[in-house]
C-alpha atoms as a PDB file:
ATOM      1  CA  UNK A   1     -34.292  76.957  50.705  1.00  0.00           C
ATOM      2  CA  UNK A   2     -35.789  80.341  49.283  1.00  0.00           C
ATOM      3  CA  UNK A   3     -39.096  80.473  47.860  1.00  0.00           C
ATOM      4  CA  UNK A   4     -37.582  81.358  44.375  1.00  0.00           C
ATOM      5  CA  UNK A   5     -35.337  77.721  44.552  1.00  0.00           C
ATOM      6  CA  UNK A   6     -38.396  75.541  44.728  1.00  0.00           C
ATOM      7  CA  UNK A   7     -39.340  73.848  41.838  1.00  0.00           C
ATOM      8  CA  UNK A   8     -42.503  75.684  40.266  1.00  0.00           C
ATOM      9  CA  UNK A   9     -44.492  72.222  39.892  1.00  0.00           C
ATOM     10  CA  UNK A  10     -43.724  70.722  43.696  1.00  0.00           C
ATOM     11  CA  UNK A  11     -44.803  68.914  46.720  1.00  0.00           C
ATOM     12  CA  UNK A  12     -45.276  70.894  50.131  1.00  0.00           C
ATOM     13  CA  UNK A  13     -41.694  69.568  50.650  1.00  0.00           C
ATOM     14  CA  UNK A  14     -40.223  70.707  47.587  1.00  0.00           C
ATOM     15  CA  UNK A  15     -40.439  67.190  45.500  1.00  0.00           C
ATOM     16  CA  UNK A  16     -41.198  67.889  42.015  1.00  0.00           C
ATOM     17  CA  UNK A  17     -44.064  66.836  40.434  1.00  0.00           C
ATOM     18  CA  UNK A  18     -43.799  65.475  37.096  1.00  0.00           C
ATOM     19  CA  UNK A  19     -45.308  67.201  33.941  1.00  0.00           C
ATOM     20  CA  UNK A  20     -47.178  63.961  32.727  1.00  0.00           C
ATOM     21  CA  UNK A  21     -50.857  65.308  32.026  1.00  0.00           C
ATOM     22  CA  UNK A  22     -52.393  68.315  31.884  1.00  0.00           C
ATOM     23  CA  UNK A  23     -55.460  69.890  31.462  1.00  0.00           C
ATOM     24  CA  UNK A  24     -56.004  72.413  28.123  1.00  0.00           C
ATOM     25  CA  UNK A  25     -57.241  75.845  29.350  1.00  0.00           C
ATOM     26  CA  UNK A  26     -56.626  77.920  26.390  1.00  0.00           C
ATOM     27  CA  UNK A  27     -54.886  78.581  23.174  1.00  0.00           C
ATOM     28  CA  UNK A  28     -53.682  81.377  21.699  1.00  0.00           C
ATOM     29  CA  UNK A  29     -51.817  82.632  18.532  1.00  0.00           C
ATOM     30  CA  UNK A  30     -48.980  85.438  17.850  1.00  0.00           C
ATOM     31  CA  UNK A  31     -47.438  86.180  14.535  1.00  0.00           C
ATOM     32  CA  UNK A  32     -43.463  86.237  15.078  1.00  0.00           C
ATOM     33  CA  UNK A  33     -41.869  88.393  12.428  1.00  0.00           C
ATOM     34  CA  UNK A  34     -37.891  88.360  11.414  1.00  0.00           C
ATOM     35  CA  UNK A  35     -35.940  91.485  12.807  1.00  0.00           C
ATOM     36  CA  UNK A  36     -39.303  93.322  13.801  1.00  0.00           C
ATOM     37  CA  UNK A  37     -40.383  93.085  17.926  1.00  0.00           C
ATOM     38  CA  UNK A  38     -43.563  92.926  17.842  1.00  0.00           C
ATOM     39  CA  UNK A  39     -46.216  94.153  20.879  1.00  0.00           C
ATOM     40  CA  UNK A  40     -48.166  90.696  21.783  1.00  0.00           C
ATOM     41  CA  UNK A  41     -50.801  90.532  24.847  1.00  0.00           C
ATOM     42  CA  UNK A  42     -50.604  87.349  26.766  1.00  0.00           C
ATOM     43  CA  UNK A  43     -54.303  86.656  28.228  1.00  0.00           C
ATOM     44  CA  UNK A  44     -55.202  87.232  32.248  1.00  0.00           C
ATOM     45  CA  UNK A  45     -55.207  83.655  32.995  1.00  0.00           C
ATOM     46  CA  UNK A  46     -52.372  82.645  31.146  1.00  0.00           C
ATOM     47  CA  UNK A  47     -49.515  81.342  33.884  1.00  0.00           C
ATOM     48  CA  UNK A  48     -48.600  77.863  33.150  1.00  0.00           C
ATOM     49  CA  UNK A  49     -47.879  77.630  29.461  1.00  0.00           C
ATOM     50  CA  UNK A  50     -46.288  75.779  26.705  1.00  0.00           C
ATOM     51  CA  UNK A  51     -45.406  77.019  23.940  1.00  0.00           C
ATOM     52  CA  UNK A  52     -44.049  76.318  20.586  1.00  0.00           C
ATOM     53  CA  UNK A  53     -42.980  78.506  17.382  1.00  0.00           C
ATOM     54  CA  UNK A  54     -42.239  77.771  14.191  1.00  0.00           C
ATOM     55  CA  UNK A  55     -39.522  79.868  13.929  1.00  0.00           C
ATOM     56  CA  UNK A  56     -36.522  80.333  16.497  1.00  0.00           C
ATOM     57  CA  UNK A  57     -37.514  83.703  18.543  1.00  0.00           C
ATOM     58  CA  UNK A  58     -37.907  85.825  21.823  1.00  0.00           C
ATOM     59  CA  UNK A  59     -40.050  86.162  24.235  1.00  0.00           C
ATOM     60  CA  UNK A  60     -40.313  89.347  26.662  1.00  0.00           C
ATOM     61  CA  UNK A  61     -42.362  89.454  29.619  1.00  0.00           C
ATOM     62  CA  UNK A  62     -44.281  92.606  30.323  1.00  0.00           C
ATOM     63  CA  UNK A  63     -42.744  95.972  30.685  1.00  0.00           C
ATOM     64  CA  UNK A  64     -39.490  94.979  28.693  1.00  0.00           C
ATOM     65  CA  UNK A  65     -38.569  96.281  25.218  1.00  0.00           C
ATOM     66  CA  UNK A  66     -36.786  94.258  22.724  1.00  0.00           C
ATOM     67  CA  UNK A  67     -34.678  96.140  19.863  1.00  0.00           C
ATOM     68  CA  UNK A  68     -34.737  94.622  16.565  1.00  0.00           C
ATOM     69  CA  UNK A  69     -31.444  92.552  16.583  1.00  0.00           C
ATOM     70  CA  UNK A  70     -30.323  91.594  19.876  1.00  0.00           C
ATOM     71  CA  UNK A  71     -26.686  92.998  20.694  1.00  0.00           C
ATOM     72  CA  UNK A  72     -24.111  90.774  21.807  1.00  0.00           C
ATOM     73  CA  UNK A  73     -23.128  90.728  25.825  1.00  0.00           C
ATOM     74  CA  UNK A  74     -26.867  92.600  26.590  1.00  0.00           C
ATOM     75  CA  UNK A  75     -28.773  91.488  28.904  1.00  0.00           C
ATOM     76  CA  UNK A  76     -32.408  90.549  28.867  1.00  0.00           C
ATOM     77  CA  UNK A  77     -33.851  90.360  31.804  1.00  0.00           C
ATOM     78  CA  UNK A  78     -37.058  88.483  31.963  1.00  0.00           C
ATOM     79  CA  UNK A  79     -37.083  87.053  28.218  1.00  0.00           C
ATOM     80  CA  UNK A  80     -36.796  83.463  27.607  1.00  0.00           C
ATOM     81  CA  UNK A  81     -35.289  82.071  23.815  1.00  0.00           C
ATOM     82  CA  UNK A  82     -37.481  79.530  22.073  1.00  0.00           C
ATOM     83  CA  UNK A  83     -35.796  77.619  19.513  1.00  0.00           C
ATOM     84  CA  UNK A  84     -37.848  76.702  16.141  1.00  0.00           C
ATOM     85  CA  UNK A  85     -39.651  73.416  16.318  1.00  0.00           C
ATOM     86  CA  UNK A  86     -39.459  73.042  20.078  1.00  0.00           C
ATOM     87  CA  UNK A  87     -42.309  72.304  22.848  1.00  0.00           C
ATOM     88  CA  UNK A  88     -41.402  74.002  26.108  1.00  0.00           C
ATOM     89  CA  UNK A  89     -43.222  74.424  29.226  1.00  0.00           C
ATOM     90  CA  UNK A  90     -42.819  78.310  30.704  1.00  0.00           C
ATOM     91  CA  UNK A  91     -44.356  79.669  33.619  1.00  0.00           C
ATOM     92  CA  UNK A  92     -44.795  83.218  31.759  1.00  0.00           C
ATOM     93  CA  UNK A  93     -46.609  86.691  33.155  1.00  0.00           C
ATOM     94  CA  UNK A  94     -49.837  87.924  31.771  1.00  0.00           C
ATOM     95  CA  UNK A  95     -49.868  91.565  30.157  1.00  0.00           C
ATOM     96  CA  UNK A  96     -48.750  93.630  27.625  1.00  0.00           C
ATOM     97  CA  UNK A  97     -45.125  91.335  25.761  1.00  0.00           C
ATOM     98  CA  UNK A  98     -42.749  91.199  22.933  1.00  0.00           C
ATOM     99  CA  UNK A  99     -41.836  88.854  20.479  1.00  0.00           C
ATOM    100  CA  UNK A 100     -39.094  89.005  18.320  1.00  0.00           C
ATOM    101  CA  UNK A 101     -38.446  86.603  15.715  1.00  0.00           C
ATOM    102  CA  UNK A 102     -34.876  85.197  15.116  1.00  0.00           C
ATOM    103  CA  UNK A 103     -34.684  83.284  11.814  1.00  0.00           C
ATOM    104  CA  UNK A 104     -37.523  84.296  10.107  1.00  0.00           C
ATOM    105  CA  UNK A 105     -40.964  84.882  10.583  1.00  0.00           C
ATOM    106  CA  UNK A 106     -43.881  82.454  11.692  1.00  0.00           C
ATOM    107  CA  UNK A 107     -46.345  81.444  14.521  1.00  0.00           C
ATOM    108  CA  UNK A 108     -46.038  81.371  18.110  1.00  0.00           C
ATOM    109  CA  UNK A 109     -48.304  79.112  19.582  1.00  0.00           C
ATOM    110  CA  UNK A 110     -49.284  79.278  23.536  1.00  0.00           C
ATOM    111  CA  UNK A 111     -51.346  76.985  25.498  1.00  0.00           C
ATOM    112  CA  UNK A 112     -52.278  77.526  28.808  1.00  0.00           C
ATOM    113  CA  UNK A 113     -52.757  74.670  30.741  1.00  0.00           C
ATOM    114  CA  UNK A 114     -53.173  73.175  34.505  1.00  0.00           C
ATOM    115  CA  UNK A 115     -51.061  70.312  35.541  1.00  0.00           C
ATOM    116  CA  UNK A 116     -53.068  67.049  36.309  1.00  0.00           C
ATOM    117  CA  UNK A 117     -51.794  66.939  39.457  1.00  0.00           C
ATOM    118  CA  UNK A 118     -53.175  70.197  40.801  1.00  0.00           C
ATOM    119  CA  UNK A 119     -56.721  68.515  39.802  1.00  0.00           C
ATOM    120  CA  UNK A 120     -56.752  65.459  41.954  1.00  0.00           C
ATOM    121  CA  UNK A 121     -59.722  65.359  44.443  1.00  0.00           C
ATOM    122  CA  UNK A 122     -59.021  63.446  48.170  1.00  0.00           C
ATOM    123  CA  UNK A 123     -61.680  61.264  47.629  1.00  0.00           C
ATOM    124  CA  UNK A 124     -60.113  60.553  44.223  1.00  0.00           C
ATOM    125  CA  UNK A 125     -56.508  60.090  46.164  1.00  0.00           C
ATOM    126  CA  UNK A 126     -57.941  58.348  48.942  1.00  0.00           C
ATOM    127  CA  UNK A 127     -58.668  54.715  48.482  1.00  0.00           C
ATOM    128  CA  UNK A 128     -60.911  52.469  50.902  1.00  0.00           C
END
């Protein structure tokens, strides 16, 4: 198994670890607007992310340019599509991005977060 097959959020032998609580590290804002791909900067520490938009749009990681409409067949490489009223979870890359709103205009919102997990402490996991 390739290091790109794991599961982002595993065990040392590739079990995943569920998503159940996580710890808030930051919150940011980005104003989506219809038809119009808009430059966004997604902060340093940013990694482990959800988001959620009030509109249906794109998302472009850095160094990628979205037109305003996307054509049919393209490719995207690197660009994830976030439909309107929906809480995902996106491992995303800090830098210089594009958003691109899809059916209308609105708010993406991004949180940047650390899985509970990754917090745990032996003595905390160790009991005796």
């Amino acid at each position: 198994m390739s290091a790109t097959e794991l599961y982002p959020l595993s065990t040392q032998d590739g079990k995943h670890i569920p998503l159940d609580v996580v710890r808030p590290l930051g919150l940011t804002t980005f104003t989506v607007t219809l038809n119009d791909a808009t430059n966004i900067v997604i902060p340093a520490l940013y990694n482990l992310v959800w988001v959620y938009s009030t509109v249906s749009c794109v998302l472009a990681m850095p160094g990628l340019l979205l037109p305003s409409a996307l054509v049919s067949g393209t490719d995207y490489a690197d660009s994830v599509f976030i439909p309107a009223d929906t809480l995902m979870t996106l491992v995303v890359t800090p830098g210089d991005c594009m958003v691109l709103g899809l059916s209308g205009s609105g708010t993406l919102y991004m949180n940047s977060i650390e899985q509970w997990a990754a917090l745990v402490q032996n003595r905390q996991a160790n009991v005796g």
